[in-house]
C-alpha atoms as a PDB file:
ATOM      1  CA  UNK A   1      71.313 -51.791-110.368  1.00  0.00           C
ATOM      2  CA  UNK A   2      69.003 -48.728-109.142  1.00  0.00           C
ATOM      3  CA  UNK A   3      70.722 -46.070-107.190  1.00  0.00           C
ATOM      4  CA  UNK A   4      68.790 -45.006-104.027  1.00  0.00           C
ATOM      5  CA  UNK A   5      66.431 -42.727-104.835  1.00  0.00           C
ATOM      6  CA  UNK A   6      66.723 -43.450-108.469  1.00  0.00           C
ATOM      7  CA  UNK A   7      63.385 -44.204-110.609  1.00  0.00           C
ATOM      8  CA  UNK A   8      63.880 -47.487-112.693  1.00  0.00           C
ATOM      9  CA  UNK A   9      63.670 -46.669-116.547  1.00  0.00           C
ATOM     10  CA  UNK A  10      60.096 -47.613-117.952  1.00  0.00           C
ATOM     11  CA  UNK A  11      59.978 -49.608-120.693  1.00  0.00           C
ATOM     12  CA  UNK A  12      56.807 -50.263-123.436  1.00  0.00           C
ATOM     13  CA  UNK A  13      57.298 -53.141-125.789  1.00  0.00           C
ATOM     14  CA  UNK A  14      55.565 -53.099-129.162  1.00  0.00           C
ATOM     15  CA  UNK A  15      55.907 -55.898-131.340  1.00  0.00           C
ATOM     16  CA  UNK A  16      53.438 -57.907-133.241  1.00  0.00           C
ATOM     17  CA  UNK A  17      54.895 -61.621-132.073  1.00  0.00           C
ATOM     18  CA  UNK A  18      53.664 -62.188-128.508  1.00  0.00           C
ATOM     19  CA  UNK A  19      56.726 -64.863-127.967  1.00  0.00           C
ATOM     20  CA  UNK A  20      59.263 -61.688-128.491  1.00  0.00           C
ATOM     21  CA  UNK A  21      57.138 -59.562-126.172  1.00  0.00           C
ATOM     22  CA  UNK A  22      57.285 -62.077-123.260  1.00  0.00           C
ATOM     23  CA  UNK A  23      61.094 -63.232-123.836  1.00  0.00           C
ATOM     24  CA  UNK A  24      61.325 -59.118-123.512  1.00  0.00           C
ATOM     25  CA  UNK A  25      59.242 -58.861-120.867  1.00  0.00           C
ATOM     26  CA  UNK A  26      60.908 -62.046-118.858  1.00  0.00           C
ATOM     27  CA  UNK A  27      64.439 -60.709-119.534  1.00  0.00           C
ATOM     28  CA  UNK A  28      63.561 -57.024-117.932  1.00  0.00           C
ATOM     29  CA  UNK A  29      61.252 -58.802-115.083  1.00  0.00           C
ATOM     30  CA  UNK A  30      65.318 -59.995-113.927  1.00  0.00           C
ATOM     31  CA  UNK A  31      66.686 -56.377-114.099  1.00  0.00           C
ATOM     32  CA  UNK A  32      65.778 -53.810-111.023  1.00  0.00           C
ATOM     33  CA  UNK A  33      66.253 -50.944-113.137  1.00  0.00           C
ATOM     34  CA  UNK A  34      64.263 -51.739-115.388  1.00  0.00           C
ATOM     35  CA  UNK A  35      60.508 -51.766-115.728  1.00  0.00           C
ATOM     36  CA  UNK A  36      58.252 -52.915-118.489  1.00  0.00           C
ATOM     37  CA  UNK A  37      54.911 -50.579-118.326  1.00  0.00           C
ATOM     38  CA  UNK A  38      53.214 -52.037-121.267  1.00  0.00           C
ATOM     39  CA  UNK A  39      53.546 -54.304-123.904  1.00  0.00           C
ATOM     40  CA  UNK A  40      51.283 -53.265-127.635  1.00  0.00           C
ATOM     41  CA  UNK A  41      51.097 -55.422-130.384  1.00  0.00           C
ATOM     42  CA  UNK A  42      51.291 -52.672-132.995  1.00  0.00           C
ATOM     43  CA  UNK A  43      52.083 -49.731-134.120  1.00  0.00           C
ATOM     44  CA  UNK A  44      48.144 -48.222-134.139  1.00  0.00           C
ATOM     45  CA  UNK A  45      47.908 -49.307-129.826  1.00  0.00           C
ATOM     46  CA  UNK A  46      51.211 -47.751-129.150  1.00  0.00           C
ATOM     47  CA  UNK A  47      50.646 -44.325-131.159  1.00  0.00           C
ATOM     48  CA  UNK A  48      47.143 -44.561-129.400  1.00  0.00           C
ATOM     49  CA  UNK A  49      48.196 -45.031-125.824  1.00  0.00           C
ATOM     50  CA  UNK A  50      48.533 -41.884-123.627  1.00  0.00           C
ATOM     51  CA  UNK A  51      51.855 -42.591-121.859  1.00  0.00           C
ATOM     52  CA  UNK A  52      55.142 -45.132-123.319  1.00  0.00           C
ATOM     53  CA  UNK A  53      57.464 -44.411-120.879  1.00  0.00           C
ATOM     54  CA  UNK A  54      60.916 -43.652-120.835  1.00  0.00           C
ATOM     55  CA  UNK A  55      61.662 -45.831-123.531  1.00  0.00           C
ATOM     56  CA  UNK A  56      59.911 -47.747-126.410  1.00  0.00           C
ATOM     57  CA  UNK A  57      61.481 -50.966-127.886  1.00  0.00           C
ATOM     58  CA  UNK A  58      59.664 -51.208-131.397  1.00  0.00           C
ATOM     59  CA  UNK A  59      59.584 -53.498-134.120  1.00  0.00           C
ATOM     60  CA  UNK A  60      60.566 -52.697-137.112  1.00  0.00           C
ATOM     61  CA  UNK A  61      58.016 -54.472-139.596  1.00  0.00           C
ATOM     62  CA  UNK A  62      54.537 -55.049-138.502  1.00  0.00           C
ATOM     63  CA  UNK A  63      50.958 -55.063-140.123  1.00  0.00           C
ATOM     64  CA  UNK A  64      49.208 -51.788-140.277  1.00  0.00           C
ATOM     65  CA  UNK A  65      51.057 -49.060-138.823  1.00  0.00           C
ATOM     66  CA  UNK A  66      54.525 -50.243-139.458  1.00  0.00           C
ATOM     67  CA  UNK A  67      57.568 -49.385-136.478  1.00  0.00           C
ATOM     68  CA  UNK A  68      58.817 -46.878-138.678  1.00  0.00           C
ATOM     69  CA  UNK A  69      55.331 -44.839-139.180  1.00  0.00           C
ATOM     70  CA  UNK A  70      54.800 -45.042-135.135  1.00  0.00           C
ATOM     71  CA  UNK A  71      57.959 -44.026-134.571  1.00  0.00           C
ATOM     72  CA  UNK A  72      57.676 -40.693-136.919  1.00  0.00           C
ATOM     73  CA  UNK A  73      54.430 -40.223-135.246  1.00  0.00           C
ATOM     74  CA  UNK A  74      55.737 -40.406-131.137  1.00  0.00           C
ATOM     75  CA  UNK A  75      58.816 -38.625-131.883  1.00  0.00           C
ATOM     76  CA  UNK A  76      56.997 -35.508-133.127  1.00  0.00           C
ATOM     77  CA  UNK A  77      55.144 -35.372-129.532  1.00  0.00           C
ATOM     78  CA  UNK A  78      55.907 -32.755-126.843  1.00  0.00           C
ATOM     79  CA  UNK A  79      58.299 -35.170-124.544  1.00  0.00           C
ATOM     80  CA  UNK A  80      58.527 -37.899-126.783  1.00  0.00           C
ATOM     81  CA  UNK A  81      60.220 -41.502-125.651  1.00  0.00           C
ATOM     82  CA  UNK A  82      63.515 -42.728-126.801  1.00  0.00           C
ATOM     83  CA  UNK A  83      63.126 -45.190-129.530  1.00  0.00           C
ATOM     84  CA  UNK A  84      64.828 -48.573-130.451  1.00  0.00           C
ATOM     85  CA  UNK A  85      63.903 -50.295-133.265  1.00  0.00           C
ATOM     86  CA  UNK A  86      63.842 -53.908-133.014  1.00  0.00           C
ATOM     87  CA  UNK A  87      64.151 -56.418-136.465  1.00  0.00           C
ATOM     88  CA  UNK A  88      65.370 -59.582-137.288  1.00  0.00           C
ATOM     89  CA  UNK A  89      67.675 -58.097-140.097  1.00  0.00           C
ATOM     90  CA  UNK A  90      70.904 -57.146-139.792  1.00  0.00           C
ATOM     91  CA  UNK A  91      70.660 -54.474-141.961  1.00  0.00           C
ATOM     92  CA  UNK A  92      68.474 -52.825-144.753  1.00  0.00           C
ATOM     93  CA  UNK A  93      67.126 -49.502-146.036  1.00  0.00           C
ATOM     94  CA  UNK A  94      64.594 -49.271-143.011  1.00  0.00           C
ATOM     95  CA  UNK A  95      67.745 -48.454-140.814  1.00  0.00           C
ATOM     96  CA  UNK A  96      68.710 -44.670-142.284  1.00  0.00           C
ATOM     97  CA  UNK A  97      64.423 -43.992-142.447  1.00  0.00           C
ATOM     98  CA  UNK A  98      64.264 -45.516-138.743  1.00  0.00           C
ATOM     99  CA  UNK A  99      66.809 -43.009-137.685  1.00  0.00           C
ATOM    100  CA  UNK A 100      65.388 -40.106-139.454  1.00  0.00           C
ATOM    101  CA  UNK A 101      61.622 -40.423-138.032  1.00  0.00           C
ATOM    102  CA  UNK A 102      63.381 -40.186-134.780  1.00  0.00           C
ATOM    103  CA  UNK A 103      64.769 -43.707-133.246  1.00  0.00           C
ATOM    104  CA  UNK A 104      67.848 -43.069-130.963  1.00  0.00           C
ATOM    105  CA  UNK A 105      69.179 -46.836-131.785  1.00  0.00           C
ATOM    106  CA  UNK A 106      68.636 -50.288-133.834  1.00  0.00           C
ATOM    107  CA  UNK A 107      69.139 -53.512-132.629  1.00  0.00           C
ATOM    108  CA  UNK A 108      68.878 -57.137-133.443  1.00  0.00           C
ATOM    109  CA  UNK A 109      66.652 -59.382-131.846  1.00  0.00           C
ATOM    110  CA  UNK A 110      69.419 -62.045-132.004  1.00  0.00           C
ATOM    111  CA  UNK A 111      71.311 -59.614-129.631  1.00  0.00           C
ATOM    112  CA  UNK A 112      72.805 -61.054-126.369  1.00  0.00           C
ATOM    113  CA  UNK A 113      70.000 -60.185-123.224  1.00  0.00           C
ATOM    114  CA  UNK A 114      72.601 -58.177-121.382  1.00  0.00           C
ATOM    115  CA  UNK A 115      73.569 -55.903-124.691  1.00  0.00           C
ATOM    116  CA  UNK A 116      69.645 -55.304-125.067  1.00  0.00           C
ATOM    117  CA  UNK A 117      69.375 -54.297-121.186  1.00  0.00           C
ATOM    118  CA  UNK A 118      72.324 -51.946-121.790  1.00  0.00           C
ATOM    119  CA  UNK A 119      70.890 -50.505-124.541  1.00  0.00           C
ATOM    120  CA  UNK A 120      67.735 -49.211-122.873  1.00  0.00           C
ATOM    121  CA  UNK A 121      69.844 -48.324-120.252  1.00  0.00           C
ATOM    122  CA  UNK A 122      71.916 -45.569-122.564  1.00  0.00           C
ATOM    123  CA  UNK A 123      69.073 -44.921-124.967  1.00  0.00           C
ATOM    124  CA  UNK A 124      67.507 -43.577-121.521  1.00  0.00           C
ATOM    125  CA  UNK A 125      70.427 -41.568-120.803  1.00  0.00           C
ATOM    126  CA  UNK A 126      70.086 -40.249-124.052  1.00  0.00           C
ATOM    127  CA  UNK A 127      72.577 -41.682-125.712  1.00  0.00           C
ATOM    128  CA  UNK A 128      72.244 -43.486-129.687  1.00  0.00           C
ATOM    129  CA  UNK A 129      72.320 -46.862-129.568  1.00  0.00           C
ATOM    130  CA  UNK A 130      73.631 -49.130-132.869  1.00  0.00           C
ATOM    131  CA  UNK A 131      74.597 -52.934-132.588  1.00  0.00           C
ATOM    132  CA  UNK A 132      77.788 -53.602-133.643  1.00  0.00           C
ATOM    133  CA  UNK A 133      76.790 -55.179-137.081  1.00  0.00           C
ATOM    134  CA  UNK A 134      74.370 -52.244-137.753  1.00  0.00           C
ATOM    135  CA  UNK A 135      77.262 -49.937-137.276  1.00  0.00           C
ATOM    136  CA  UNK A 136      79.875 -51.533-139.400  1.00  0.00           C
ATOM    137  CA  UNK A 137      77.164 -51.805-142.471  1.00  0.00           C
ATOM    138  CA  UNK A 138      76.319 -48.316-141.879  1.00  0.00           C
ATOM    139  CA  UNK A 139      79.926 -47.578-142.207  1.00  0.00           C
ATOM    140  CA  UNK A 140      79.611 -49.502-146.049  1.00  0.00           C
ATOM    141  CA  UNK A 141      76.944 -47.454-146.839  1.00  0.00           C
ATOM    142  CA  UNK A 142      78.065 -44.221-146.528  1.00  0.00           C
ATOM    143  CA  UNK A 143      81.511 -44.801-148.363  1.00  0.00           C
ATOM    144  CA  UNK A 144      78.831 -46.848-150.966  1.00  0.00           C
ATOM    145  CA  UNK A 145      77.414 -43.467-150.999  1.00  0.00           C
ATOM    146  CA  UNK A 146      80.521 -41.231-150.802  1.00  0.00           C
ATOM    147  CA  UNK A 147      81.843 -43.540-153.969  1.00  0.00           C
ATOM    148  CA  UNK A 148      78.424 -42.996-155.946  1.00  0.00           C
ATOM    149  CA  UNK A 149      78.566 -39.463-155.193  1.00  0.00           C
ATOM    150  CA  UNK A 150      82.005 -39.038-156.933  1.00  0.00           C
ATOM    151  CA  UNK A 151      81.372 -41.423-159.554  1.00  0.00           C
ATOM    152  CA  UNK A 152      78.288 -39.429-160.652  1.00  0.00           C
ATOM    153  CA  UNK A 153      80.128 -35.978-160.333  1.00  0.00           C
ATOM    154  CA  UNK A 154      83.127 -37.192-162.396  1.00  0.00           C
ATOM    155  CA  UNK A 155      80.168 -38.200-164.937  1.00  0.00           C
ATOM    156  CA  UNK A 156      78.876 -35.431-165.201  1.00  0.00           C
ATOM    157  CA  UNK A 157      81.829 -32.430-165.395  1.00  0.00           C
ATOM    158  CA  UNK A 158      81.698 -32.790-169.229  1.00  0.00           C
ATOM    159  CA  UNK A 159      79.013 -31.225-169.153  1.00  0.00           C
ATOM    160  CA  UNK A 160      78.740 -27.196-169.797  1.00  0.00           C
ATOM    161  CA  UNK A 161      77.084 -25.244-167.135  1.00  0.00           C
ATOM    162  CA  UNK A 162      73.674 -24.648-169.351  1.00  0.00           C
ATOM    163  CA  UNK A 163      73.892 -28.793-170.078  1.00  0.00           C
ATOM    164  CA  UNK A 164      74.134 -29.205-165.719  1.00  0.00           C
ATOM    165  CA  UNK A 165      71.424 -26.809-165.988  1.00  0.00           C
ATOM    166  CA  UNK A 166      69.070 -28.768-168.250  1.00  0.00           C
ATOM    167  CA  UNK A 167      70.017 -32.170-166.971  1.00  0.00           C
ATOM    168  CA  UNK A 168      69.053 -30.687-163.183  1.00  0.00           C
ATOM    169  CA  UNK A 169      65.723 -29.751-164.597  1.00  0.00           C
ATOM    170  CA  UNK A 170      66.070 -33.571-166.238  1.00  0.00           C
ATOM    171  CA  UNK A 171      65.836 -34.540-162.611  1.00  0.00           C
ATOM    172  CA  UNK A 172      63.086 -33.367-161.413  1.00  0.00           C
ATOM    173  CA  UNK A 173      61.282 -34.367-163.895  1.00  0.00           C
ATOM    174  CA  UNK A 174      60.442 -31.539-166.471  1.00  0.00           C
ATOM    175  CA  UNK A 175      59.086 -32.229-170.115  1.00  0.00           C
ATOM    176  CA  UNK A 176      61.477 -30.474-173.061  1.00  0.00           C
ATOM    177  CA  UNK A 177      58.314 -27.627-173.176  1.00  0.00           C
ATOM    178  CA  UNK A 178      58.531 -26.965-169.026  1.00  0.00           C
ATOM    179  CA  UNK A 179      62.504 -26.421-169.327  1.00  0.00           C
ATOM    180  CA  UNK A 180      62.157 -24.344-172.019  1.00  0.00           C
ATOM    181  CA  UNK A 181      59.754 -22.343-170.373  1.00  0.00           C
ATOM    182  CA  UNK A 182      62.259 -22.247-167.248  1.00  0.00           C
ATOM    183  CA  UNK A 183      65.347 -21.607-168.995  1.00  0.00           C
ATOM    184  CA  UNK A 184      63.775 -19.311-170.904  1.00  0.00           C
ATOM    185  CA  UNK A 185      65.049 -21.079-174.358  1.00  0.00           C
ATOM    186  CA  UNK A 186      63.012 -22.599-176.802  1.00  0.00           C
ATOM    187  CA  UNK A 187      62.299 -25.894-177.112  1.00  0.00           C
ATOM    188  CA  UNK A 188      64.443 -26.627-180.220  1.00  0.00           C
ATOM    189  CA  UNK A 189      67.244 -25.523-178.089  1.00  0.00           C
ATOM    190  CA  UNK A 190      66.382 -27.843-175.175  1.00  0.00           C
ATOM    191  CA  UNK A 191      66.678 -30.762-177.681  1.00  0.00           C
ATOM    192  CA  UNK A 192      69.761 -29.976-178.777  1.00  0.00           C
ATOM    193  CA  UNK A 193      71.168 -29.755-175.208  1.00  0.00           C
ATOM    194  CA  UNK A 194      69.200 -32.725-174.439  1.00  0.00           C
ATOM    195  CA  UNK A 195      70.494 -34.513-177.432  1.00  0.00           C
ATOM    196  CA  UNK A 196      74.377 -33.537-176.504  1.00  0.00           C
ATOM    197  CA  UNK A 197      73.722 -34.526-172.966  1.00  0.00           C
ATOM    198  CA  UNK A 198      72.874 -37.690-174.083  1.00  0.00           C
ATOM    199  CA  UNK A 199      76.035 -38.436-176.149  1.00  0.00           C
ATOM    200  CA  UNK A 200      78.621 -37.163-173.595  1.00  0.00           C
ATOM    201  CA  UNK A 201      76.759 -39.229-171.131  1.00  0.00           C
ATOM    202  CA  UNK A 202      76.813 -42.635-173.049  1.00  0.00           C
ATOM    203  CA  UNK A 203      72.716 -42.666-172.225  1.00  0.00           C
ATOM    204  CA  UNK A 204      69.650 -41.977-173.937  1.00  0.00           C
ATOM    205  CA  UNK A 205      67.530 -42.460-170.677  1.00  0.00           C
ATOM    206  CA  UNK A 206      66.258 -39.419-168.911  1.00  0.00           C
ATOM    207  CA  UNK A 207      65.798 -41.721-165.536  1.00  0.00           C
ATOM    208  CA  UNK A 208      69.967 -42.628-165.599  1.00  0.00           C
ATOM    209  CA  UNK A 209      70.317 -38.523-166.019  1.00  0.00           C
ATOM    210  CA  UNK A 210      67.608 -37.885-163.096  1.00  0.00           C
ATOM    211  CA  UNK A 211      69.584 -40.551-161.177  1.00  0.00           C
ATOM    212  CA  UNK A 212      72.955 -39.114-161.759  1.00  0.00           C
ATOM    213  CA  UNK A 213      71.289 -35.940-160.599  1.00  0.00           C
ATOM    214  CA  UNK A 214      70.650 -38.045-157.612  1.00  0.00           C
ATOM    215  CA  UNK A 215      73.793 -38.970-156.604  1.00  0.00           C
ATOM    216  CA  UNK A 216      75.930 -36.247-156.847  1.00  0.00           C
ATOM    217  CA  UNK A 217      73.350 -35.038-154.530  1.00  0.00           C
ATOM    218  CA  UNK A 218      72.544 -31.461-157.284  1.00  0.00           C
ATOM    219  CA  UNK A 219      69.285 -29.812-156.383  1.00  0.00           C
ATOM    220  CA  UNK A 220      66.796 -30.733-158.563  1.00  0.00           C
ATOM    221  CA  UNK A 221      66.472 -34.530-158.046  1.00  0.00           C
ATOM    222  CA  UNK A 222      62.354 -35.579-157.842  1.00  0.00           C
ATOM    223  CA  UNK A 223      61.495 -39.162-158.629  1.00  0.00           C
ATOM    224  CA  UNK A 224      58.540 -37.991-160.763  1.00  0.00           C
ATOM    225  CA  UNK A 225      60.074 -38.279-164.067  1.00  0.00           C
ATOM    226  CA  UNK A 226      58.930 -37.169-167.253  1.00  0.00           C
ATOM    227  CA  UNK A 227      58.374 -39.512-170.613  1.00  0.00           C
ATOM    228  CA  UNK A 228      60.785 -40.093-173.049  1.00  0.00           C
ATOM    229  CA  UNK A 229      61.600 -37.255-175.259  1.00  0.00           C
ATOM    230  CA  UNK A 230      64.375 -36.369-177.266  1.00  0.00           C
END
């Protein structure tokens, strides 16, 4: 409930389905701290609209202007609102890109009404917001990640420090001629290299090198990659 003298938070809905946008609006219209200011049905009205509020409950997938674009875009404004992304999904790679264009929290629209009221109710206090399910996967993913990341190191330590060199320039994406032109080596060299890469790695693909690259997170990764060459 609303202290005395306490402003309600302010609330602006943006989702493309107008069913989600009332069942929002009905379950806030029950709250006293709570206030819905607006309601957009996607991402191009609510980047266009002049005030959002305190905080912004957006969906995650819509046409146009997706949730994650709008997001990236009110975020970056002088006294931005505090996002929450709203989906259907439990969980996929739109929840790490969500948080980096700026959302404070993810939930599901399957959530319980009182865990969504909470929600805005910390996201205004400026806390981050994750439903429970969100935050276990999230857990997965970065010990996925952590397990990659070793998997592709170990990979990799055969090589000598001029082969780590070549295979980082591998990554981003460089032709035999533009390494050998970095290195400073010619480009018979670079084969050779490239060639003994190759075996020790068990590959003959430049992508699988780029993408080991990748994941033992070297500098040097670029998904432009260059055409076969030996």
């Amino acid at each position: 409930m609303t202290s005395p003298g306490t402003a309600p938070v302010t609330v602006t809905i943006v989702d493309d389905d107008p069913y989600v946008r009332a069942a929002l609006e009905a379950l806030f219209a029950a709250v006293d701290d709570v206030t819905v200011t607006a309601g957009y049905s996607s991402g191009e009205d609510a980047v266009a609209a002049s005030s959002l509020g305190d905080v912004v409950l957006m969906d995650v997938r819509m046409p146009g202007i997706g949730g994650i674009a709008a997001t990236e875009v009110l975020t970056s404004r002088d006294n931005p609102p505090r996002v929450l992304m709203l989906t259907t999904f439990d969980l996929d790679s739109e929840v790490a890109q969500s948080l980096r264009a700026g959302a404070v929290g993810y939930l599901l629209k399957g959530d319980p009404p009182q865990s969504v009221v909470g929600a805005v109710r910390r996201a205004a206090a400026g806390q981050t917001v994750l439903a429970p399910a969100v935050t276990r996967q999230l857990v997965e993913m970065v010990a996925d990640s952590a397990r990659r990341s070793g998997e592709a190191q170990q990979r990799l330590s055969p090589l000598t420090d001029r082969e780590l060199a070549i295979a980082r320039c591998i990554g981003e994406g460089l032709s035999n001629a533009e390494i050998a032109g970095r290195l400073f080596i010619s480009v018979p060299t670079v084969k050779t290299h490239v060639s003994t890469i190759f075996r020790k790695l068990s590959t003959d693909s430049r992508l699988q090198i780029a993408l080991l690259v990748r994941d033992a997170g070297l500098p040097g990764h670029n998904p432009r990659f260059s055409p076969p060459e030996r």
